[in-house]
Structure formats: C-alpha cells, structure tokens
N, C-alpha and C. Protein backbone atom coordinates (compact mmCIF):
# COMPACT_ATOMS: atom_id res chain seq x y z
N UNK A 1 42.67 16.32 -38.05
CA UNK A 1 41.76 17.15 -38.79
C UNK A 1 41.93 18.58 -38.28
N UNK A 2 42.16 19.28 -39.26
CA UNK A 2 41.85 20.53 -38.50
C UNK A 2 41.24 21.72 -38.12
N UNK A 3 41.30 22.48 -37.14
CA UNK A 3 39.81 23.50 -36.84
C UNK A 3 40.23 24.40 -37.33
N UNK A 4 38.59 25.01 -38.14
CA UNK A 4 38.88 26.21 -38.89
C UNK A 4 38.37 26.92 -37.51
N UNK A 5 39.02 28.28 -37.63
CA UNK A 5 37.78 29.29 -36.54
C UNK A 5 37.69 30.09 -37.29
N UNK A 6 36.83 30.91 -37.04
CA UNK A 6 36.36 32.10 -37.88
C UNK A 6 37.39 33.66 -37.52
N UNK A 7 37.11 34.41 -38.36
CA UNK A 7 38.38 35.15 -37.93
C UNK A 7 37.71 36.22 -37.27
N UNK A 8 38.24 37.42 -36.59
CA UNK A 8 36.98 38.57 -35.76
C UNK A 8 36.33 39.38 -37.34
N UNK A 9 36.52 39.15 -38.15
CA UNK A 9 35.78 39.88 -39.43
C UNK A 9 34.60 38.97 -39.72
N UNK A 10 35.23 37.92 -39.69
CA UNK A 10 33.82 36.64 -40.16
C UNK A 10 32.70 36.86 -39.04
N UNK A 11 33.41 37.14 -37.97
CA UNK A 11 32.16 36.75 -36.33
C UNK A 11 31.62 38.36 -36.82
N UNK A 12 32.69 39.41 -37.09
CA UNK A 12 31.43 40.96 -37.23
C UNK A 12 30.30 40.78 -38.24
N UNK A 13 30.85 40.31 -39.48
CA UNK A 13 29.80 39.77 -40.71
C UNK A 13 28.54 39.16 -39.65
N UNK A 14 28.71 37.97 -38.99
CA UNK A 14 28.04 37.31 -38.41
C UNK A 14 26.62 37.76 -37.60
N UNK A 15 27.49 38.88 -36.64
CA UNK A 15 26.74 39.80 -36.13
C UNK A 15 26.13 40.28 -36.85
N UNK A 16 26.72 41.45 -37.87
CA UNK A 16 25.80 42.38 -38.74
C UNK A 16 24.68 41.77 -39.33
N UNK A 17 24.77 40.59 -39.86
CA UNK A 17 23.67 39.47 -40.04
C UNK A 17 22.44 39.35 -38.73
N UNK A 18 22.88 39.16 -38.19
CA UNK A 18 21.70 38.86 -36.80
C UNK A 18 20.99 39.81 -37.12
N UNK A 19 21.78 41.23 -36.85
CA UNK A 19 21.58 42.66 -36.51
C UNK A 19 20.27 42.98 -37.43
N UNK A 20 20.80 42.69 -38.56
CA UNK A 20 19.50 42.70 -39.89
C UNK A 20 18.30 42.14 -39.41
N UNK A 21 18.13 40.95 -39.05
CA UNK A 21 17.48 39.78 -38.73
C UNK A 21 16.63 40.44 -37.29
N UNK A 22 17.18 40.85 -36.76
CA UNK A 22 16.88 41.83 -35.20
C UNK A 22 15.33 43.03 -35.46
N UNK A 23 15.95 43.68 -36.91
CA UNK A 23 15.04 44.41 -37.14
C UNK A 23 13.74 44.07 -37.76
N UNK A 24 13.65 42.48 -39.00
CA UNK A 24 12.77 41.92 -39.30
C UNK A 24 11.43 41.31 -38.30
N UNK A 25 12.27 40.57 -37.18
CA UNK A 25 11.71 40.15 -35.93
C UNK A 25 10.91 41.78 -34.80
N UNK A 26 11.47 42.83 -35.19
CA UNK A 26 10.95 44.24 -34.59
C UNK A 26 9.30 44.58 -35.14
N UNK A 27 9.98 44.22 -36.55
CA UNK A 27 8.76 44.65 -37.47
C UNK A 27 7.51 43.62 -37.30
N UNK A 28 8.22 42.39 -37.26
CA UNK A 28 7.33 40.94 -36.89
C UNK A 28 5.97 41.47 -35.43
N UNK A 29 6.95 41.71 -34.41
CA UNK A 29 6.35 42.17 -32.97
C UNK A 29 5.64 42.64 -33.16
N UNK A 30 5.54 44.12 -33.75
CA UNK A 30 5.14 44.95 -33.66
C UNK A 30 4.40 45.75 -35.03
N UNK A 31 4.69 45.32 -35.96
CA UNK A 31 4.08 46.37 -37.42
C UNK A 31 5.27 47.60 -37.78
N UNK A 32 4.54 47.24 -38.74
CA UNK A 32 5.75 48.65 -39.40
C UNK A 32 5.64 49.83 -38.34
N UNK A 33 4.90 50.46 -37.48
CA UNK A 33 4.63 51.33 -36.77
C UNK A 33 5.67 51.39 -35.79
N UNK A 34 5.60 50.04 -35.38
CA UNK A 34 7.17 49.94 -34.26
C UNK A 34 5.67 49.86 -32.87
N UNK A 35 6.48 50.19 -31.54
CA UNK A 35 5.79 49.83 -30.53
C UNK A 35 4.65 51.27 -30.17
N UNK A 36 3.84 50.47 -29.56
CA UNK A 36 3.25 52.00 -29.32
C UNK A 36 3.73 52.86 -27.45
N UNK A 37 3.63 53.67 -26.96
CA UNK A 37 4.23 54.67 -26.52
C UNK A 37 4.14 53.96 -25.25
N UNK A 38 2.79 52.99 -24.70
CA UNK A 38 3.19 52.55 -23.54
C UNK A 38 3.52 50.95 -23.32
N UNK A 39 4.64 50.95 -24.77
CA UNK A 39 5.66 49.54 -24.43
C UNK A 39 6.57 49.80 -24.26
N UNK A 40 7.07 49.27 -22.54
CA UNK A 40 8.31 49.53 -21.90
C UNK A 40 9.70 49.08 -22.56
N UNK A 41 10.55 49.39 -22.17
CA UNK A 41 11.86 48.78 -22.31
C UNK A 41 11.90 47.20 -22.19
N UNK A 42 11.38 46.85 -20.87
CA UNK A 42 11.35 45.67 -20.64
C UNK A 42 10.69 44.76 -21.71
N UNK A 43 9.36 44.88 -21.88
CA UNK A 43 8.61 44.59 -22.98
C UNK A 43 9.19 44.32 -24.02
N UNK A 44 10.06 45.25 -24.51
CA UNK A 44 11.15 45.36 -25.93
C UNK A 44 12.35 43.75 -25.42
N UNK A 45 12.75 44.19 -24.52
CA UNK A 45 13.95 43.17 -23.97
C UNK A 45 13.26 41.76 -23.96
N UNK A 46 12.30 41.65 -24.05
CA UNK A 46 11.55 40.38 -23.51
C UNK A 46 11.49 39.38 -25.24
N UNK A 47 11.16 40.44 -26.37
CA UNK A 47 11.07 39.94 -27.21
C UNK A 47 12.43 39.89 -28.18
N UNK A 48 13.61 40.99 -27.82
CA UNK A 48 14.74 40.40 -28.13
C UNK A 48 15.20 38.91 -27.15
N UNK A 49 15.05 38.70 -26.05
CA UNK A 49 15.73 37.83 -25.38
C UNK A 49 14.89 36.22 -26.33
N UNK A 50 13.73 36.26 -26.60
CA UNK A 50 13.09 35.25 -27.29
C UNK A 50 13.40 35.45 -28.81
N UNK A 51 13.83 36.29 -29.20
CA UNK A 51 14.31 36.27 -30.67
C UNK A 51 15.81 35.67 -30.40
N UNK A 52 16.80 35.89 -29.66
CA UNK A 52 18.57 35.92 -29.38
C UNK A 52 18.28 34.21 -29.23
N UNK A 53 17.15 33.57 -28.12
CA UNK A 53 17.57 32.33 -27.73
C UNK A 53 17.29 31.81 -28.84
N UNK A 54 16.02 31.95 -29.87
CA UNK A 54 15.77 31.27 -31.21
C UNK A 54 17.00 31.14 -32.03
N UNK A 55 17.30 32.30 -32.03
CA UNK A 55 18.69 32.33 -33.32
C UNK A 55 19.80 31.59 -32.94
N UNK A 56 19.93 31.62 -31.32
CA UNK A 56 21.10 30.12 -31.09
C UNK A 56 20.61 28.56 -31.45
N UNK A 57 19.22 28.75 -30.79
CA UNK A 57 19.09 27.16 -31.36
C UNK A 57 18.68 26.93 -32.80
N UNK A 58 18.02 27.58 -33.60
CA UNK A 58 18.13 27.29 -35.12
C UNK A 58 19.63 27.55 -35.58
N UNK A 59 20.39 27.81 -34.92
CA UNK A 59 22.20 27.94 -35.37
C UNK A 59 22.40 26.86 -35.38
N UNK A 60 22.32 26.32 -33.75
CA UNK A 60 23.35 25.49 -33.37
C UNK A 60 22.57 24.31 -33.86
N UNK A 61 21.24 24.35 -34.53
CA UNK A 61 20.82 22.78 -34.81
C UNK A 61 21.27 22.56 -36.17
N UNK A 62 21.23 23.50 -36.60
CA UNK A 62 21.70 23.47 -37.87
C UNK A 62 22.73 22.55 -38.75
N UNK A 63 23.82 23.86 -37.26
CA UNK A 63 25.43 23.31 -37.70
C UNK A 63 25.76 21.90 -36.86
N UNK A 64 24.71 21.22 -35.90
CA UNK A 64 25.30 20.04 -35.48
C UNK A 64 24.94 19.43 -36.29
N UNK A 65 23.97 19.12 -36.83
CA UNK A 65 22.61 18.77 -37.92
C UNK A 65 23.75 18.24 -39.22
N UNK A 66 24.76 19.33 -39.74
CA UNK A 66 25.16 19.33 -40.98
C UNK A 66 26.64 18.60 -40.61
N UNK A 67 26.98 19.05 -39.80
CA UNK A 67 28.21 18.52 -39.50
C UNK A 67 28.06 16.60 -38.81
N UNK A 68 26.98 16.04 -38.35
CA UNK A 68 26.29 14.79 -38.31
C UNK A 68 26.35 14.15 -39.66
N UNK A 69 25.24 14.92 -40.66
CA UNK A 69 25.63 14.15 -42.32
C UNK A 69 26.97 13.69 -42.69
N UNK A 70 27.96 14.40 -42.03
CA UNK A 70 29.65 13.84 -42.80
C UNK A 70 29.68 12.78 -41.91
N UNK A 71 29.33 12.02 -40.91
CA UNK A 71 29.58 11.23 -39.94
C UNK A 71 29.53 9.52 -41.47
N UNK A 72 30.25 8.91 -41.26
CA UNK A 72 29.76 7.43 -42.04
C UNK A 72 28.45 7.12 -41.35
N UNK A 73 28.34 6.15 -41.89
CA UNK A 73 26.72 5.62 -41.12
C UNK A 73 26.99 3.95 -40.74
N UNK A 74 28.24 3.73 -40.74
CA UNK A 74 29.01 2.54 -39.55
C UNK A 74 30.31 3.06 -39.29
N UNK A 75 30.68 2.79 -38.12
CA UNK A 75 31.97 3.15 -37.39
C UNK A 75 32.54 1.47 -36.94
N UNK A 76 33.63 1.14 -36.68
CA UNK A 76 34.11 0.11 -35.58
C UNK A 76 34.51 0.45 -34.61
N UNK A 77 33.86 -0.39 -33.45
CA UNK A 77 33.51 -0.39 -32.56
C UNK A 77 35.05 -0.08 -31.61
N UNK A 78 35.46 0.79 -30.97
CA UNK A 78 36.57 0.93 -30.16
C UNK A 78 37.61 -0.18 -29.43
N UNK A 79 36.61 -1.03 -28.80
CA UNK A 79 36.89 -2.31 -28.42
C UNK A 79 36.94 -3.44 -29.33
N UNK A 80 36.34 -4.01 -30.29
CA UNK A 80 36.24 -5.49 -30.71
C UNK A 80 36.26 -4.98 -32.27
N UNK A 81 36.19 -3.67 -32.92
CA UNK A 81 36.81 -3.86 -34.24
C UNK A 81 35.08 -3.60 -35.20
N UNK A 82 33.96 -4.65 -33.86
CA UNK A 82 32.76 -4.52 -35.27
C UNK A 82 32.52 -3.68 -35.97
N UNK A 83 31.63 -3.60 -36.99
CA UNK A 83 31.03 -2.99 -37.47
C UNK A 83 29.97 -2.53 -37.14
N UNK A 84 29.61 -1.48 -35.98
CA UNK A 84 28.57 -0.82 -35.81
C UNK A 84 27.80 0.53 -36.61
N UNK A 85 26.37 0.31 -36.82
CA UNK A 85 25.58 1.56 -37.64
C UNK A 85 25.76 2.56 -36.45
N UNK A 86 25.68 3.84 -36.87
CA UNK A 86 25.42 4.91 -35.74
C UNK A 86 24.30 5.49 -36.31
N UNK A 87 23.44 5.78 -35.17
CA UNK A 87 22.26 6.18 -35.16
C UNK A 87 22.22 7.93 -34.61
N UNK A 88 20.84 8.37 -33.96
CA UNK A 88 21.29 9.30 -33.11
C UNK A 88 19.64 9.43 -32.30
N UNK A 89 20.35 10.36 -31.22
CA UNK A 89 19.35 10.02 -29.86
C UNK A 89 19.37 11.64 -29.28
N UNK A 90 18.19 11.78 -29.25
CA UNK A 90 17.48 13.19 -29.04
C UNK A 90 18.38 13.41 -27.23
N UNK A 91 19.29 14.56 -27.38
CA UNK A 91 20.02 14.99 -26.26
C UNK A 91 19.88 16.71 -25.73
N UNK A 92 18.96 16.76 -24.56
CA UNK A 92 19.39 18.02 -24.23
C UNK A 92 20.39 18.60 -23.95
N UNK A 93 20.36 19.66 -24.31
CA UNK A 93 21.97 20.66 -23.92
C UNK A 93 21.90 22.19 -24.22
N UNK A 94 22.00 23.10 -22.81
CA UNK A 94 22.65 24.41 -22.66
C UNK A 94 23.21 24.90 -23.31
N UNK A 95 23.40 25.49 -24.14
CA UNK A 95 24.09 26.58 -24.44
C UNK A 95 24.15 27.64 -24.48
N UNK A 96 25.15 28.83 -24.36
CA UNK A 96 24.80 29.82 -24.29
C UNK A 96 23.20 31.04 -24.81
N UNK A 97 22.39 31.13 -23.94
CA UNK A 97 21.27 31.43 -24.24
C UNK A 97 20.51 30.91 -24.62
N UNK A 98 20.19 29.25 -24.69
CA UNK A 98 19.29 29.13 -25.05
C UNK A 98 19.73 27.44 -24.65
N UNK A 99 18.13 26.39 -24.77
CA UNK A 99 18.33 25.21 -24.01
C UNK A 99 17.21 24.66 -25.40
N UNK A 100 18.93 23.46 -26.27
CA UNK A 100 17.94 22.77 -27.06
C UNK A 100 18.29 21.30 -27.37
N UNK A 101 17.40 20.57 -28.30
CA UNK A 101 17.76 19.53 -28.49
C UNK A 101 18.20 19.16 -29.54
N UNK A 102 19.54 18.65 -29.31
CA UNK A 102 20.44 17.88 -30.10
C UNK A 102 20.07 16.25 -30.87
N UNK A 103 20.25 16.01 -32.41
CA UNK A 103 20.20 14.79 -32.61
C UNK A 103 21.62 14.36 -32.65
N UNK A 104 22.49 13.38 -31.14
CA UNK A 104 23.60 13.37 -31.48
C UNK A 104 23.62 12.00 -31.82
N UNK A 105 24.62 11.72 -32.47
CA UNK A 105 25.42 10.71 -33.29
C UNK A 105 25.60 9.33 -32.07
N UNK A 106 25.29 8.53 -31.95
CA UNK A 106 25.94 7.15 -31.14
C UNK A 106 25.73 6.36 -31.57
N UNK A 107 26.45 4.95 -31.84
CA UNK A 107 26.61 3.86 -32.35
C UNK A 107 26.48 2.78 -31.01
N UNK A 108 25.83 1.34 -31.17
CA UNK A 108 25.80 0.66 -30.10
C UNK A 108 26.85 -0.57 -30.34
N UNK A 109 27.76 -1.34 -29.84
CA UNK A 109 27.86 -2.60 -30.12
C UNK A 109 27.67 -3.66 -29.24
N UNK A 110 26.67 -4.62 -30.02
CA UNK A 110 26.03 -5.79 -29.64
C UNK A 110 26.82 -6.40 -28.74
N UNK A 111 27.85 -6.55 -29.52
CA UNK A 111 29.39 -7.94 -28.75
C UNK A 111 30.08 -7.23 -27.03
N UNK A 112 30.03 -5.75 -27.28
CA UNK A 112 30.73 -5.55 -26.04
C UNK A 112 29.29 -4.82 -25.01
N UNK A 113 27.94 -4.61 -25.88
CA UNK A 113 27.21 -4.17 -25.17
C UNK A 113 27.63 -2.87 -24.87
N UNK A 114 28.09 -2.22 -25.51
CA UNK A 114 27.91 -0.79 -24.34
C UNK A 114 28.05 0.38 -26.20
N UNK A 115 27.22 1.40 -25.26
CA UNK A 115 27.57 2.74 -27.04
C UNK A 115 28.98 3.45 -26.73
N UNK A 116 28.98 4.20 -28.00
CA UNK A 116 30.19 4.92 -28.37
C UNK A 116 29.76 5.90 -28.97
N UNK A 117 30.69 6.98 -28.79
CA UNK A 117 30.62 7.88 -30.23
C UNK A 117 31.75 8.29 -30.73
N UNK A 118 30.91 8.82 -32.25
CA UNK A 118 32.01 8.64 -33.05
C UNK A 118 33.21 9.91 -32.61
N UNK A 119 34.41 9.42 -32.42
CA UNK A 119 35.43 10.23 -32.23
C UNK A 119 36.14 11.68 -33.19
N UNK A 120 36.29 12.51 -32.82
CA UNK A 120 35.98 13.78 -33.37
C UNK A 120 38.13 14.00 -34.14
N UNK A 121 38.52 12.95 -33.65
CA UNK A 121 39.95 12.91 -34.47
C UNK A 121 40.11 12.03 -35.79
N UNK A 122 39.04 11.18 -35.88
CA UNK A 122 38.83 10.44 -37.11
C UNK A 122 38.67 11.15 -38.58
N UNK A 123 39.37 11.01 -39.33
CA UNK A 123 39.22 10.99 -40.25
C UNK A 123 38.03 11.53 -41.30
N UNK A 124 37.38 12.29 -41.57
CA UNK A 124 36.10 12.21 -42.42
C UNK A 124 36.04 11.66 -43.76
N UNK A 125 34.89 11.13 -43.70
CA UNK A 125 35.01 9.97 -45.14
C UNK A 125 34.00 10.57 -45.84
C-alpha cells in the first residue's frame, strides 16, 4: 500500500488553516476587544498552548477515527487462519503536544488466546 505524504505546500495550507482558527479561539478568550492591558504574555501563551494541544487531539482523533472505518470488521487470525471480529480498546498515547485517547483497532482469537492487530501492509478492502 502506499504512503501518501503531504507535500511542504499542503503542510503551509495546513498551517494557514490553524492560523485562521488561532484567531477565532483569540476572539473566543477574550471578545472582540482582544485582551485588556494587564494580560501578560504568559496569560496569552497559556491559552494558545490549550488551543495548539486541542487542535492535535481533535486532528489526530479524527484521522485515526477515519482511517479505523476502512479496517474490515474480521481479520484472520496470524496464527490459526480464524476468523476473528476486531473490535477497539480505548489506548492512551503522546503525541506531540498533546496526550489523548485513541480507539485502536484489536482483534482477539479464542483458539490461540492471545490479540492482534490488524497489520498496516494488508491490503484495504
């Protein structure tokens, strides 16, 4: 299968997007007025750093989220061939700026007892 990446024009689009989004969340804080004279820098930084970590994890849940739907909803099992359903199981995980939870993809099988997941060279169906 193969990986698309985005090209450095798609990631500037990307940005300029946030960037927009940066100023809605300004106006959110604060009112159309903007801050008043004794809100520090810090103050300002405090509510970009809680706007930046939001926008990674509504990203990244998104795109694991959507990219999960193409998954089948049985795989066989690595070892013995079955036919296992894959489910998914609430997983924390780091990422850059921000700490969220993942619904990832794992399948169990009965016969060998132990989970799997689904392998990321397979095929999409």
């Amino acid at each position: 299968m193969a990986k698309r990446k985005l090209t450095p024009e798609q990631l500037t689009s990307v940005k300029e997007l946030a960037k927009q989004w940066g100023k809605i969340v300004a106006r959110r804080a604060y009112g159309e007025g903007g801050p008043e004279l004794d809100v520090d820098f810090d103050q300002m930084e405090q509510i970009a750093a809680a706007a930046s970590a939001g926008l990674v994890e509504g990203t990244l849940e998104q795109l694991t989220h959507t990219q999960a739907q193409k998954l089948p909803d049985e795989l066989p099992c690595p070892t013995c061939q079955r036919v296992c359903s894959v489910q998914t199981r609430p997983r924390e995980l780091v990422a850059r700026g921000a700490t969220l939870t993942l619904q990832e993809p794992v399948a169990h099988c009965p016969v060998c007892r132990r989970d799997f997941f689904p392998p990321t060279n397979q095929p999409q169906t």
